[in-house]
PDB file of N, CA and C in Angstrom:
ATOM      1  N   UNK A   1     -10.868  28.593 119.005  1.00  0.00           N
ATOM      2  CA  UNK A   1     -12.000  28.672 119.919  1.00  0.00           C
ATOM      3  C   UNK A   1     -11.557  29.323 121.222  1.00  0.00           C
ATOM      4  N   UNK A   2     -12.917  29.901 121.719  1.00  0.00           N
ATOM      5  CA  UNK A   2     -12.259  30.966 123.086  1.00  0.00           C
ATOM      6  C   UNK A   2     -12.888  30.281 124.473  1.00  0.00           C
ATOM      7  N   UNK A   3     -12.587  30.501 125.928  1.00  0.00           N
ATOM      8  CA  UNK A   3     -13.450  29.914 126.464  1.00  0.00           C
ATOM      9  C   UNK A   3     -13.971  30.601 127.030  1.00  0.00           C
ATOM     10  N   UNK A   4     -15.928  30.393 127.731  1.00  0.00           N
ATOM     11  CA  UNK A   4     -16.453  31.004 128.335  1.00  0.00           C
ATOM     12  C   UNK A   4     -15.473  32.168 129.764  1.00  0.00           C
ATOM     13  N   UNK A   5     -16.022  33.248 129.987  1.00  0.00           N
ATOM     14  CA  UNK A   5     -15.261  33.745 131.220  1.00  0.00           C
ATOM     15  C   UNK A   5     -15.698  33.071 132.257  1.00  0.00           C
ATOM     16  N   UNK A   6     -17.290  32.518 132.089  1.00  0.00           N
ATOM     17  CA  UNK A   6     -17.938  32.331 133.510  1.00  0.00           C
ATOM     18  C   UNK A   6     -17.472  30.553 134.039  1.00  0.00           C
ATOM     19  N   UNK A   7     -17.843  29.960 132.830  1.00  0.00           N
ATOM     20  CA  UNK A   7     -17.479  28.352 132.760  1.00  0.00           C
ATOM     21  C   UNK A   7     -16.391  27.695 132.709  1.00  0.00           C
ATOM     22  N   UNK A   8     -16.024  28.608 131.757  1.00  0.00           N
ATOM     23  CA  UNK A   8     -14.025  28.382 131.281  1.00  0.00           C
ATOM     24  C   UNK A   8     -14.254  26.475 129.702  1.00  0.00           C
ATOM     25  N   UNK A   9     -15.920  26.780 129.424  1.00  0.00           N
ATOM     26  CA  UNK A   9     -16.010  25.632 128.601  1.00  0.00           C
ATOM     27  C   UNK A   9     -15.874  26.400 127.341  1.00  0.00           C
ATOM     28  N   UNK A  10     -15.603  25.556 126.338  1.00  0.00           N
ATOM     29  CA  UNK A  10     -14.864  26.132 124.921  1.00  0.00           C
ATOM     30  C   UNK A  10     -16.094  26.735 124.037  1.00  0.00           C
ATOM     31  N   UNK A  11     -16.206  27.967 123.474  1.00  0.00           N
ATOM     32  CA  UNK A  11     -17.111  28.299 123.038  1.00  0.00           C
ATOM     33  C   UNK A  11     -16.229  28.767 121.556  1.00  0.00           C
ATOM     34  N   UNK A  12     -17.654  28.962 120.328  1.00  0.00           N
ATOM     35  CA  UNK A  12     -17.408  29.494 119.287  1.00  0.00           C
ATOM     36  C   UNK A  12     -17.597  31.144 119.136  1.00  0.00           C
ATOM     37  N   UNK A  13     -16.009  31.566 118.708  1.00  0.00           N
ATOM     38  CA  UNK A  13     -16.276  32.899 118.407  1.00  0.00           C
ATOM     39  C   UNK A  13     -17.671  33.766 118.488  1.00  0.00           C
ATOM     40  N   UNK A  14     -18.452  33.221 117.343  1.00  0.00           N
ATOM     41  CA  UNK A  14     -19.341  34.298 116.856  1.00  0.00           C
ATOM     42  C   UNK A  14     -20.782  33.511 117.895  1.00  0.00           C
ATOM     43  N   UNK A  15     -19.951  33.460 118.752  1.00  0.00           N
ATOM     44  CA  UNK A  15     -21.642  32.675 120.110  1.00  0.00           C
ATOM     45  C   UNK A  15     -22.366  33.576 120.590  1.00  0.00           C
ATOM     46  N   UNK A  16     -23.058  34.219 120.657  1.00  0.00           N
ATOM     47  CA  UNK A  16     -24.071  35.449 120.819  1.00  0.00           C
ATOM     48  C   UNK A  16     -24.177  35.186 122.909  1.00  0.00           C
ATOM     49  N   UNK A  17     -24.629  33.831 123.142  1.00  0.00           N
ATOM     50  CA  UNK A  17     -24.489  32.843 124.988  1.00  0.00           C
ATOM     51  C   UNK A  17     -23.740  31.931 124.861  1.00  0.00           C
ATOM     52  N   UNK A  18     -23.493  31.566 125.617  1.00  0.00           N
ATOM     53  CA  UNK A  18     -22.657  30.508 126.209  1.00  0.00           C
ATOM     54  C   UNK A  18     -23.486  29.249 125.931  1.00  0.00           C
ATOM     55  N   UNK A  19     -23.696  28.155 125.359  1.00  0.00           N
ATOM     56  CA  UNK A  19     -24.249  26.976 125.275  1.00  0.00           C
ATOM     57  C   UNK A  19     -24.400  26.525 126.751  1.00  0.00           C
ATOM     58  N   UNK A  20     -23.344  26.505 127.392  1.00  0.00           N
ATOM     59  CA  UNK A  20     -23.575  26.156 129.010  1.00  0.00           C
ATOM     60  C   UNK A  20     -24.216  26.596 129.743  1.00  0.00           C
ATOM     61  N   UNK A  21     -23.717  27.996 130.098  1.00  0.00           N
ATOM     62  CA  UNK A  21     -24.168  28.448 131.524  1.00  0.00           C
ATOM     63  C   UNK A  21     -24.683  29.403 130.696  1.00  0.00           C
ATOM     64  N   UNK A  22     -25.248  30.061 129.509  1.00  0.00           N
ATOM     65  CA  UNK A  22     -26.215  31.224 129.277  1.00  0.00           C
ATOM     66  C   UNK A  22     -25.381  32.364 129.605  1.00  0.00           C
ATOM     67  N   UNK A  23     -24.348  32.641 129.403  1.00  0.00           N
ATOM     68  CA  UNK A  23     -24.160  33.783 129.726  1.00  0.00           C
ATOM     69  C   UNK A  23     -23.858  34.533 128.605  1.00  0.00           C
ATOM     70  N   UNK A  24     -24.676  35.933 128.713  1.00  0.00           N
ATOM     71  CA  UNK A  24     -24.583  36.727 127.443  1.00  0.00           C
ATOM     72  C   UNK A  24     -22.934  37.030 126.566  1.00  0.00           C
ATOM     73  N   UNK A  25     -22.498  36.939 125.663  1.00  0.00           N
ATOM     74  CA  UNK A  25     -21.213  37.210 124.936  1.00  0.00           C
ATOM     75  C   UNK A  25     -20.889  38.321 124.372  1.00  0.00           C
ATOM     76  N   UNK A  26     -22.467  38.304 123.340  1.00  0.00           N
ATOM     77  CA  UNK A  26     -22.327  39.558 122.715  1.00  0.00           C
ATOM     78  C   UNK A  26     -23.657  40.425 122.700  1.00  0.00           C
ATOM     79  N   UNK A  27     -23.101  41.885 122.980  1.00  0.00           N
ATOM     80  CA  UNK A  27     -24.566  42.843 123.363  1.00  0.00           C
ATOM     81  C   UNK A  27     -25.491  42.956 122.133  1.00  0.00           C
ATOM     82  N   UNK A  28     -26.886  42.906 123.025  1.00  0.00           N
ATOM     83  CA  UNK A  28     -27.967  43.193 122.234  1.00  0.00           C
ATOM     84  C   UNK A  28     -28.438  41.932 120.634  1.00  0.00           C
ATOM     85  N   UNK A  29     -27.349  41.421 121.592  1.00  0.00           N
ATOM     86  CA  UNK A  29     -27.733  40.008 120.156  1.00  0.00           C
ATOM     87  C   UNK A  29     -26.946  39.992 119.226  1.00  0.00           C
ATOM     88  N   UNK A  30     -26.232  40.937 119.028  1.00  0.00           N
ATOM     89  CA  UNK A  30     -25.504  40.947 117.794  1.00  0.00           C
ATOM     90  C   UNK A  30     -24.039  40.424 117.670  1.00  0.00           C
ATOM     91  N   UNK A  31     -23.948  40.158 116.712  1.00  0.00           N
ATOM     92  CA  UNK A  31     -22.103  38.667 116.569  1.00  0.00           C
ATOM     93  C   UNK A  31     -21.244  40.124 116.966  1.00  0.00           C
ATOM     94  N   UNK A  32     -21.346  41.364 116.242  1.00  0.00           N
ATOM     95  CA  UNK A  32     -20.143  41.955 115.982  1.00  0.00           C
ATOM     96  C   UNK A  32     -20.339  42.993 117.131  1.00  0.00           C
ATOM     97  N   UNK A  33     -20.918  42.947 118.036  1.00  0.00           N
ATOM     98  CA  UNK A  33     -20.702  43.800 120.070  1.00  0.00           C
ATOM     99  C   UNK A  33     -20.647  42.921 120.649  1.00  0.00           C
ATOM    100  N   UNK A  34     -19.007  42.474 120.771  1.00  0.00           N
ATOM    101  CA  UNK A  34     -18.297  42.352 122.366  1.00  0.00           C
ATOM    102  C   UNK A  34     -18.770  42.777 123.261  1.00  0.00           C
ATOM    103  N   UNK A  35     -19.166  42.210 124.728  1.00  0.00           N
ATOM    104  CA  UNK A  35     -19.214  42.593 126.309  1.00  0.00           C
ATOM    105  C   UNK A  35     -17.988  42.016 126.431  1.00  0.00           C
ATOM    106  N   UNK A  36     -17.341  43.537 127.309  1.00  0.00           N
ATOM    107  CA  UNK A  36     -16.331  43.136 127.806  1.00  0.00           C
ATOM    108  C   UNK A  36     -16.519  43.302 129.164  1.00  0.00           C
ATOM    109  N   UNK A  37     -15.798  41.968 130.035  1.00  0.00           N
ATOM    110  CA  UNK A  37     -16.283  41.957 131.403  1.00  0.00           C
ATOM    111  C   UNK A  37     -14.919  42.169 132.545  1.00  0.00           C
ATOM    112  N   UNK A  38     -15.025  42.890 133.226  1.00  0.00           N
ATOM    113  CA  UNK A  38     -13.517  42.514 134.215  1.00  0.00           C
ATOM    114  C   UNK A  38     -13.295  41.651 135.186  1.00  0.00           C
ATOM    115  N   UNK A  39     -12.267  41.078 135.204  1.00  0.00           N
ATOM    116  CA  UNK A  39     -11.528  39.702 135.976  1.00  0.00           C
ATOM    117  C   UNK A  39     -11.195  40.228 137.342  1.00  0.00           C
ATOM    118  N   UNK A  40     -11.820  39.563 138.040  1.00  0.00           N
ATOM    119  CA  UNK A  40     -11.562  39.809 139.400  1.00  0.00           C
ATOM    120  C   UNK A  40     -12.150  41.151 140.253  1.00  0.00           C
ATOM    121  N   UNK A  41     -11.681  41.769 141.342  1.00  0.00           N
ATOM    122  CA  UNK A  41     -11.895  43.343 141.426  1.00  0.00           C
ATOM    123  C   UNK A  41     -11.775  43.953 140.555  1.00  0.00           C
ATOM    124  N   UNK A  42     -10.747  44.456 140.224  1.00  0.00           N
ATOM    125  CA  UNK A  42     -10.291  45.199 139.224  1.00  0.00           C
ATOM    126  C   UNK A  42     -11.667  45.570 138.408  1.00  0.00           C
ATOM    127  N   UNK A  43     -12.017  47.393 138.009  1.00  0.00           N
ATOM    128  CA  UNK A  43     -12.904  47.760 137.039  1.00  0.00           C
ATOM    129  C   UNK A  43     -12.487  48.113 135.935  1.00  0.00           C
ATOM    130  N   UNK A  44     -13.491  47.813 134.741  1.00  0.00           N
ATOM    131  CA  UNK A  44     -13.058  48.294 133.529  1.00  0.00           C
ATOM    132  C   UNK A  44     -12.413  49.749 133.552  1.00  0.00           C
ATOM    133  N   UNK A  45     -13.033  50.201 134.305  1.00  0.00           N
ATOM    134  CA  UNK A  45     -12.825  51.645 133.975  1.00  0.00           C
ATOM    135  C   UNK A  45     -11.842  52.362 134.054  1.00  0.00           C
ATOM    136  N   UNK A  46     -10.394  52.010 134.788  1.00  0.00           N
ATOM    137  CA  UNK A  46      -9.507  51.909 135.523  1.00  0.00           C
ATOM    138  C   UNK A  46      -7.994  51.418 134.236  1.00  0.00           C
ATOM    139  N   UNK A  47      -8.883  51.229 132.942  1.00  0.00           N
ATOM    140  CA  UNK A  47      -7.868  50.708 132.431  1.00  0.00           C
ATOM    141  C   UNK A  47      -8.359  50.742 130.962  1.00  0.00           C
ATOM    142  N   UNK A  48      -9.310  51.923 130.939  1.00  0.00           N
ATOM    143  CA  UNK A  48     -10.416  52.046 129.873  1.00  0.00           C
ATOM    144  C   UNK A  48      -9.781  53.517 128.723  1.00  0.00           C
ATOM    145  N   UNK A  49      -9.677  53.684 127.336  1.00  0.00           N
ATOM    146  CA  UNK A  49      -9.064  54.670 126.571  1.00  0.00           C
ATOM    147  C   UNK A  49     -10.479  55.898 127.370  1.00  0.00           C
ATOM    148  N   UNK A  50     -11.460  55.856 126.519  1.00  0.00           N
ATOM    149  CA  UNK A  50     -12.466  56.435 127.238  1.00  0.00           C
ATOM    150  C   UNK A  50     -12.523  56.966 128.517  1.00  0.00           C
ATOM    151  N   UNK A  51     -12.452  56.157 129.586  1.00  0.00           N
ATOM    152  CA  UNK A  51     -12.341  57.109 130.680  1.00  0.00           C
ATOM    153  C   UNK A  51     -11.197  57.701 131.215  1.00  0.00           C
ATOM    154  N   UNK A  52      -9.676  57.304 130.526  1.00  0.00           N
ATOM    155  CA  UNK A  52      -8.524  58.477 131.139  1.00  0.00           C
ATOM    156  C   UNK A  52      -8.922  59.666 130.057  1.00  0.00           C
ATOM    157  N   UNK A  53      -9.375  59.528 128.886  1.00  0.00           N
ATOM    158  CA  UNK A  53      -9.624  60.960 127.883  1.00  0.00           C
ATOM    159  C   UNK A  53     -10.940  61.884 128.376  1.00  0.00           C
ATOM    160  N   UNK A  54     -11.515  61.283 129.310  1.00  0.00           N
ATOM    161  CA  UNK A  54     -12.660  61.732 130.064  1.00  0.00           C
ATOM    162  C   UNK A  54     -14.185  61.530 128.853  1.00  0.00           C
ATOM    163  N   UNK A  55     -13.669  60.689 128.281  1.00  0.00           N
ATOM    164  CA  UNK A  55     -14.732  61.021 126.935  1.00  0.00           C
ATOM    165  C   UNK A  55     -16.209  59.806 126.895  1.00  0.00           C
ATOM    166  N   UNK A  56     -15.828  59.295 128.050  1.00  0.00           N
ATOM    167  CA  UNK A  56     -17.071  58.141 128.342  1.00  0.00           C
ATOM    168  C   UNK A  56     -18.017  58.616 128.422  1.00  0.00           C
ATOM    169  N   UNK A  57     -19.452  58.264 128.011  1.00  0.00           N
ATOM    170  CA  UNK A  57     -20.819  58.488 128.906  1.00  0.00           C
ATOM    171  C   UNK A  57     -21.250  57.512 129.115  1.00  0.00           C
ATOM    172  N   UNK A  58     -20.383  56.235 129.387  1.00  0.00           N
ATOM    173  CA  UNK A  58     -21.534  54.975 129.634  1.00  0.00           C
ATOM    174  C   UNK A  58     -21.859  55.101 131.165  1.00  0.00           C
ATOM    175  N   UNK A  59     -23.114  54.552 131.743  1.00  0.00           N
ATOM    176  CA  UNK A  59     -24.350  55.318 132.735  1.00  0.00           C
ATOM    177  C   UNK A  59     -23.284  54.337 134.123  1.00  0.00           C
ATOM    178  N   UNK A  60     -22.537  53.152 133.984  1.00  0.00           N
ATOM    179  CA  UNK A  60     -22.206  53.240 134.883  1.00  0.00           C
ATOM    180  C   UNK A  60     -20.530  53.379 135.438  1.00  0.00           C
ATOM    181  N   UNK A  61     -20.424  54.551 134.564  1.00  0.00           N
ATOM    182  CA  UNK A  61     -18.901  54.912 134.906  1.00  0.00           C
ATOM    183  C   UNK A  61     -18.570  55.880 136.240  1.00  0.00           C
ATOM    184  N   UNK A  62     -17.726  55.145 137.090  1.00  0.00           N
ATOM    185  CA  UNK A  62     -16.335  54.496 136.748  1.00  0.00           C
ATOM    186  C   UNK A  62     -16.676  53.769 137.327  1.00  0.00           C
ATOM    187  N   UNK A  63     -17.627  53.063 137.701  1.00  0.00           N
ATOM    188  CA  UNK A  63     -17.620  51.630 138.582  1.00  0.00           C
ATOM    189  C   UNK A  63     -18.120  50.065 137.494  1.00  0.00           C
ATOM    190  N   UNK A  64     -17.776  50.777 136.316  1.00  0.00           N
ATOM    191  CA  UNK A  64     -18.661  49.535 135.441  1.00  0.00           C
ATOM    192  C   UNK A  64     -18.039  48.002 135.409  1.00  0.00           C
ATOM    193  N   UNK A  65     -18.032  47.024 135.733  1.00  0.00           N
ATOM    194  CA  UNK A  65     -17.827  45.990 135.820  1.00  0.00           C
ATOM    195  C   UNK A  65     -17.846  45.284 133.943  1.00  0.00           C
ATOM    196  N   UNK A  66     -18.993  45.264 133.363  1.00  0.00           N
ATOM    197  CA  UNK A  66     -19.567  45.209 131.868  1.00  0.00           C
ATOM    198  C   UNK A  66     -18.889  46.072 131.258  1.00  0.00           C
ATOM    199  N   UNK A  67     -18.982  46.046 130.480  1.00  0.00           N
ATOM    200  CA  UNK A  67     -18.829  47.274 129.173  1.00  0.00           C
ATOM    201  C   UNK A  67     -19.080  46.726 127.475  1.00  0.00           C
ATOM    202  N   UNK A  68     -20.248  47.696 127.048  1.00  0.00           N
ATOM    203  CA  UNK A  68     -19.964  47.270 125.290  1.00  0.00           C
ATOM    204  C   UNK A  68     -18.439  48.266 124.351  1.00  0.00           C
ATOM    205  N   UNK A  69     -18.360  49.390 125.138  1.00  0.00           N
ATOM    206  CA  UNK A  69     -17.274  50.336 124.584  1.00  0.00           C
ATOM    207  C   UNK A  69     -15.931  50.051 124.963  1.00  0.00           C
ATOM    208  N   UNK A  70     -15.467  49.250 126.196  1.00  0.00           N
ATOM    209  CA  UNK A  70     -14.494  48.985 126.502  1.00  0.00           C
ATOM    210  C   UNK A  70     -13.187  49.226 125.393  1.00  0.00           C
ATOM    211  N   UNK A  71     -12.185  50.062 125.647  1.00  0.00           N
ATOM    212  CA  UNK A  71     -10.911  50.179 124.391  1.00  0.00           C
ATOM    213  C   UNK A  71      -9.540  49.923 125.588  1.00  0.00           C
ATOM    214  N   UNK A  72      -8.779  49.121 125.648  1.00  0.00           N
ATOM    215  CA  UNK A  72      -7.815  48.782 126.571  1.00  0.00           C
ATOM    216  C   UNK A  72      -6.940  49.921 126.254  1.00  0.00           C
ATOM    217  N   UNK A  73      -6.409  50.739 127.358  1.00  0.00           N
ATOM    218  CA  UNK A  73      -5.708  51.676 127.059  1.00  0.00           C
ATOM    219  C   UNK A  73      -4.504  51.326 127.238  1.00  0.00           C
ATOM    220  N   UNK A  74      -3.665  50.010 127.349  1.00  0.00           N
ATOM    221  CA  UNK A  74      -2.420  48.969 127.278  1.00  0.00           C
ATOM    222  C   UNK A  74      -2.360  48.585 125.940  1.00  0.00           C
ATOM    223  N   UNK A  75      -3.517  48.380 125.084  1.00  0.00           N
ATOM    224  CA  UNK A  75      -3.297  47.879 123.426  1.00  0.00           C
ATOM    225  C   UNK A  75      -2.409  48.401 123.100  1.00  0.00           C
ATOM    226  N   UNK A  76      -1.521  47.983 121.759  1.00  0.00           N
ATOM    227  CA  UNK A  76      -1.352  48.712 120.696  1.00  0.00           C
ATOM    228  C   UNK A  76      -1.703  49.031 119.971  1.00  0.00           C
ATOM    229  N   UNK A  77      -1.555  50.215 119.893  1.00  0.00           N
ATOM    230  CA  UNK A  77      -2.476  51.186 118.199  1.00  0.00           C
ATOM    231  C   UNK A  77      -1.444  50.831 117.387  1.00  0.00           C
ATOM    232  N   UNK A  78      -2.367  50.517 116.306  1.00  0.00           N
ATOM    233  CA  UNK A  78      -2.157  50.810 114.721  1.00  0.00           C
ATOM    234  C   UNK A  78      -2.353  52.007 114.287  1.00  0.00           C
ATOM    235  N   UNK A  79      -1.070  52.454 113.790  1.00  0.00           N
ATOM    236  CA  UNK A  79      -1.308  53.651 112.850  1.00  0.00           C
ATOM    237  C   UNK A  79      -1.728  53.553 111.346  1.00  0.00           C
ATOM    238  N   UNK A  80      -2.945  53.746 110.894  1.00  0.00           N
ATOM    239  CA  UNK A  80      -3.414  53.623 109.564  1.00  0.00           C
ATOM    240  C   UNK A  80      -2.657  54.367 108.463  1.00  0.00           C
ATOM    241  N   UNK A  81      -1.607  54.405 107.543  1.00  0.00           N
ATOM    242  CA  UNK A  81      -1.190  55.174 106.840  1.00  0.00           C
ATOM    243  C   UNK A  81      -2.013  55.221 105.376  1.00  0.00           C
ATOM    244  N   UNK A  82      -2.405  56.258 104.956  1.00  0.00           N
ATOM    245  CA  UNK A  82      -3.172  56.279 103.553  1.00  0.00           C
ATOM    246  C   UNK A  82      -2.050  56.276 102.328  1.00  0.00           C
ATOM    247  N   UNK A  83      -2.383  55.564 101.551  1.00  0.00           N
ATOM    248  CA  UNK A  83      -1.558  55.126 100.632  1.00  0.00           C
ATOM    249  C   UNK A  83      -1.531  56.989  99.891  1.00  0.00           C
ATOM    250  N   UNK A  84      -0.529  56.635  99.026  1.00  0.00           N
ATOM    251  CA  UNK A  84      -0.487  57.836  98.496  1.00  0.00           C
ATOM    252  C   UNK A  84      -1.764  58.091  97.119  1.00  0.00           C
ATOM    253  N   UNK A  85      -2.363  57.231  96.681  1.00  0.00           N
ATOM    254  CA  UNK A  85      -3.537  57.297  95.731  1.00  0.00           C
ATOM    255  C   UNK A  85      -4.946  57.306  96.488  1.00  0.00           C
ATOM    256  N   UNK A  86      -4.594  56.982  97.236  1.00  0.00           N
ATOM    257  CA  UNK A  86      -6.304  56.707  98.284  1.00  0.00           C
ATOM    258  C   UNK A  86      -6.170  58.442  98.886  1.00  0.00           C
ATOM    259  N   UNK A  87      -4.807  58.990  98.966  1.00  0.00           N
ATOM    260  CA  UNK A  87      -5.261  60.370 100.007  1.00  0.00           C
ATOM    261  C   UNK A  87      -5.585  61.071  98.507  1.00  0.00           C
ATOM    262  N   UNK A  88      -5.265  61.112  97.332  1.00  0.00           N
ATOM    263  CA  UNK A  88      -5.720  61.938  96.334  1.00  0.00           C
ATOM    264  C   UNK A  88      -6.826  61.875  95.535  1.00  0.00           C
ATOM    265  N   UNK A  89      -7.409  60.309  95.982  1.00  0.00           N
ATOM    266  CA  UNK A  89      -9.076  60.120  95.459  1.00  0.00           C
ATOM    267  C   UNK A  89      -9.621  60.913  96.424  1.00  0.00           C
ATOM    268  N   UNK A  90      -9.606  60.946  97.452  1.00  0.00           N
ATOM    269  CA  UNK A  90      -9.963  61.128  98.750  1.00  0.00           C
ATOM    270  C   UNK A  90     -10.087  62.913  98.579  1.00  0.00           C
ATOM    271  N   UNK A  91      -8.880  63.681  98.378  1.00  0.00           N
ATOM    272  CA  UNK A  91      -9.316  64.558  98.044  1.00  0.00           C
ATOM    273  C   UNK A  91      -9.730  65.612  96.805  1.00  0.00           C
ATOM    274  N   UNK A  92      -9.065  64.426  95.790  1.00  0.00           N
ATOM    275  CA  UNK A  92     -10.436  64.866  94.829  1.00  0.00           C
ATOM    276  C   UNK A  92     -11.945  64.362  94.541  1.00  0.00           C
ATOM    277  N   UNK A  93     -12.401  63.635  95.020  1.00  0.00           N
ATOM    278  CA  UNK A  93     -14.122  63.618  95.369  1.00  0.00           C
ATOM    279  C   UNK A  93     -14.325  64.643  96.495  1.00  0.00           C
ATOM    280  N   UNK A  94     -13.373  64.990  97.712  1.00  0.00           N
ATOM    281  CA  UNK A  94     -14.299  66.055  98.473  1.00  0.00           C
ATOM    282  C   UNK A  94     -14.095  67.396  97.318  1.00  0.00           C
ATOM    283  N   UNK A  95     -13.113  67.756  96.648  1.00  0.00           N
ATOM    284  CA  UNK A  95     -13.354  69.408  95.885  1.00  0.00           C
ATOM    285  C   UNK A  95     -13.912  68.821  94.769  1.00  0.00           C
ATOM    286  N   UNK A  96     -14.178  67.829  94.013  1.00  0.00           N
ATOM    287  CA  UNK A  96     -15.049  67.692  92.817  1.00  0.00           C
ATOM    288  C   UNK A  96     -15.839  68.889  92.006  1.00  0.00           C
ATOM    289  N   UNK A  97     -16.525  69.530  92.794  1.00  0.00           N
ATOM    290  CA  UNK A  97     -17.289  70.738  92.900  1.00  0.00           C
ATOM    291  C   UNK A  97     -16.579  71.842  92.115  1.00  0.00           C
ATOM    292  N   UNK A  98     -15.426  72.137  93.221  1.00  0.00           N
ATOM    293  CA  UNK A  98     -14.657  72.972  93.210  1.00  0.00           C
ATOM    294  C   UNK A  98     -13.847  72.729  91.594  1.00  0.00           C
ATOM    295  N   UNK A  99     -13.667  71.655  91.288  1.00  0.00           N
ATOM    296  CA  UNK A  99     -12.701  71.229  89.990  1.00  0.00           C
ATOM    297  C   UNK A  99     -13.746  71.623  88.831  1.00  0.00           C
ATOM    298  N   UNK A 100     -14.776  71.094  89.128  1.00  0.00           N
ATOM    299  CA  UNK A 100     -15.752  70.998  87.891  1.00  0.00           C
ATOM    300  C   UNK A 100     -16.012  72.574  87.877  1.00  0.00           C
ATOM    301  N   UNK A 101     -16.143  73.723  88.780  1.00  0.00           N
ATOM    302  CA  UNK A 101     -16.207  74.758  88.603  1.00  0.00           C
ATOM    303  C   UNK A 101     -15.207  75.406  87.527  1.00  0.00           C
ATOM    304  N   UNK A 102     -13.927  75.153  88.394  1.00  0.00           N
ATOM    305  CA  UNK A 102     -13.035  76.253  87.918  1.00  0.00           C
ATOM    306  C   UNK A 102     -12.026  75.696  86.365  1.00  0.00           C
ATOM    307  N   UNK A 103     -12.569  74.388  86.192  1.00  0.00           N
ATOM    308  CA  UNK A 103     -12.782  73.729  84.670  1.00  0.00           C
ATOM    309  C   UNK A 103     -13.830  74.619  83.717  1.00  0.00           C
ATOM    310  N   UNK A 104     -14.316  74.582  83.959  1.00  0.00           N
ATOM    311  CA  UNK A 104     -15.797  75.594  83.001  1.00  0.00           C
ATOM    312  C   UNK A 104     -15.584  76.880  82.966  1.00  0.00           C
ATOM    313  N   UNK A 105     -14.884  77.636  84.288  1.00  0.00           N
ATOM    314  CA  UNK A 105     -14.183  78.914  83.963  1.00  0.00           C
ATOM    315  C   UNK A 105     -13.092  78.485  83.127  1.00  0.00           C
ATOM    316  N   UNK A 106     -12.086  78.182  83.595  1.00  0.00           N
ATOM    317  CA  UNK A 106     -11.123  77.867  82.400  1.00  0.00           C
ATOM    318  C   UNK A 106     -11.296  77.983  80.548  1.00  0.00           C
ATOM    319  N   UNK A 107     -12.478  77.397  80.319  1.00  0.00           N
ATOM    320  CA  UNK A 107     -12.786  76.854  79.338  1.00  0.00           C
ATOM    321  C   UNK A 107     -13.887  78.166  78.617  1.00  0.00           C
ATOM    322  N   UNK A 108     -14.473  78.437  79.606  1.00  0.00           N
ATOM    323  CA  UNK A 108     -14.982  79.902  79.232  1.00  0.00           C
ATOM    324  C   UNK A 108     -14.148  81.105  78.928  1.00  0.00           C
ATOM    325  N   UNK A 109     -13.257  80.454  79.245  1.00  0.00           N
ATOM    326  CA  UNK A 109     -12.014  82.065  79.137  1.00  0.00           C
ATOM    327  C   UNK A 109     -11.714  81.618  78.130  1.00  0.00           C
ATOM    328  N   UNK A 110     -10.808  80.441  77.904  1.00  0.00           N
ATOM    329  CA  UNK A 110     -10.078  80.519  76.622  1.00  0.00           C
ATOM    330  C   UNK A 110     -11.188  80.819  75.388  1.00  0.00           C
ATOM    331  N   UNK A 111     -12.146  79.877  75.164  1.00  0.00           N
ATOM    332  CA  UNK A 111     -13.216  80.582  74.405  1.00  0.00           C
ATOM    333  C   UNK A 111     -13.607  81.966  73.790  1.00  0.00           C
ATOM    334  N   UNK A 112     -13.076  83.068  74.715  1.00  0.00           N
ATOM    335  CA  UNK A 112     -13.411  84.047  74.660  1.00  0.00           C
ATOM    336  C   UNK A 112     -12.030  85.121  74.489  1.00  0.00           C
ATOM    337  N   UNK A 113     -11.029  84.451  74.854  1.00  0.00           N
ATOM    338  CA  UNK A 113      -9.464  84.434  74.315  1.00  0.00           C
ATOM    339  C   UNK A 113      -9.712  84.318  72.791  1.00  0.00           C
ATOM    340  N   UNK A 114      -9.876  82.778  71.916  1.00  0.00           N
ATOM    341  CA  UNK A 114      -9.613  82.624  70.850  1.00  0.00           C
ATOM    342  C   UNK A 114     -10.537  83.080  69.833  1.00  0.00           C
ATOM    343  N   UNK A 115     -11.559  83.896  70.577  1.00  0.00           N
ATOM    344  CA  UNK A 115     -12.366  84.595  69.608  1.00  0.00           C
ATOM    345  C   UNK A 115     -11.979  85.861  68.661  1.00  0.00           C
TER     346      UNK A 115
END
């Protein structure tokens, strides 16, 4: 269990408000958008992936206090590595096309070979 920012009383993960003091948790109602809020002075923005890549458009950058996009640019990234069978499904469904084509040429030639 996590605790409120505003109350500091123990709340459940997936709490949309605060049972206590009402304060919103997650945006627009939904369990899976985080508001992320900043502690003290300090602005989100100041410490945001988004705004050192310049790639933000949220309306009140750089002074935003809130944020639903917030990405801590202190995290650690995970590097996703694709297994070696997932990158070759992967790219045989995108040429599929391309396979099923130059299969039917193939097959048209020899045809016309063993005639």
């Amino acid at each position: 269990m996590s605790n409120c920012p505003r109350c500091q009383q123990p709340i459940k993960p997936q709490a949309i408000t605060c049972p206590h003091c009402r304060l919103v948790l997650k945006a627009h109602g939904h369990p899976g958008i985080p508001v992320h809020r900043a502690t003290g002075e300090a602005l989100l923005c100041d410490s945001c992936v988004y705004h050192a890549d310049d790639t933000c458009n949220y309306p009140q950058r750089p002074h935003a206090r809130e944020c639903t996009l917030y990405q801590d640019i202190n995290a650690p990234k995970m590097e996703v590595k694709p297994q070696p069978n997932q990158s070759f499904q992967f790219w045989f469904k995108r040429n599929l096309l391309w396979i099923l084509l130059l299969t039917l040429l193939l097959i048209s030639f020899l045809i016309t070979i063993l005639q």
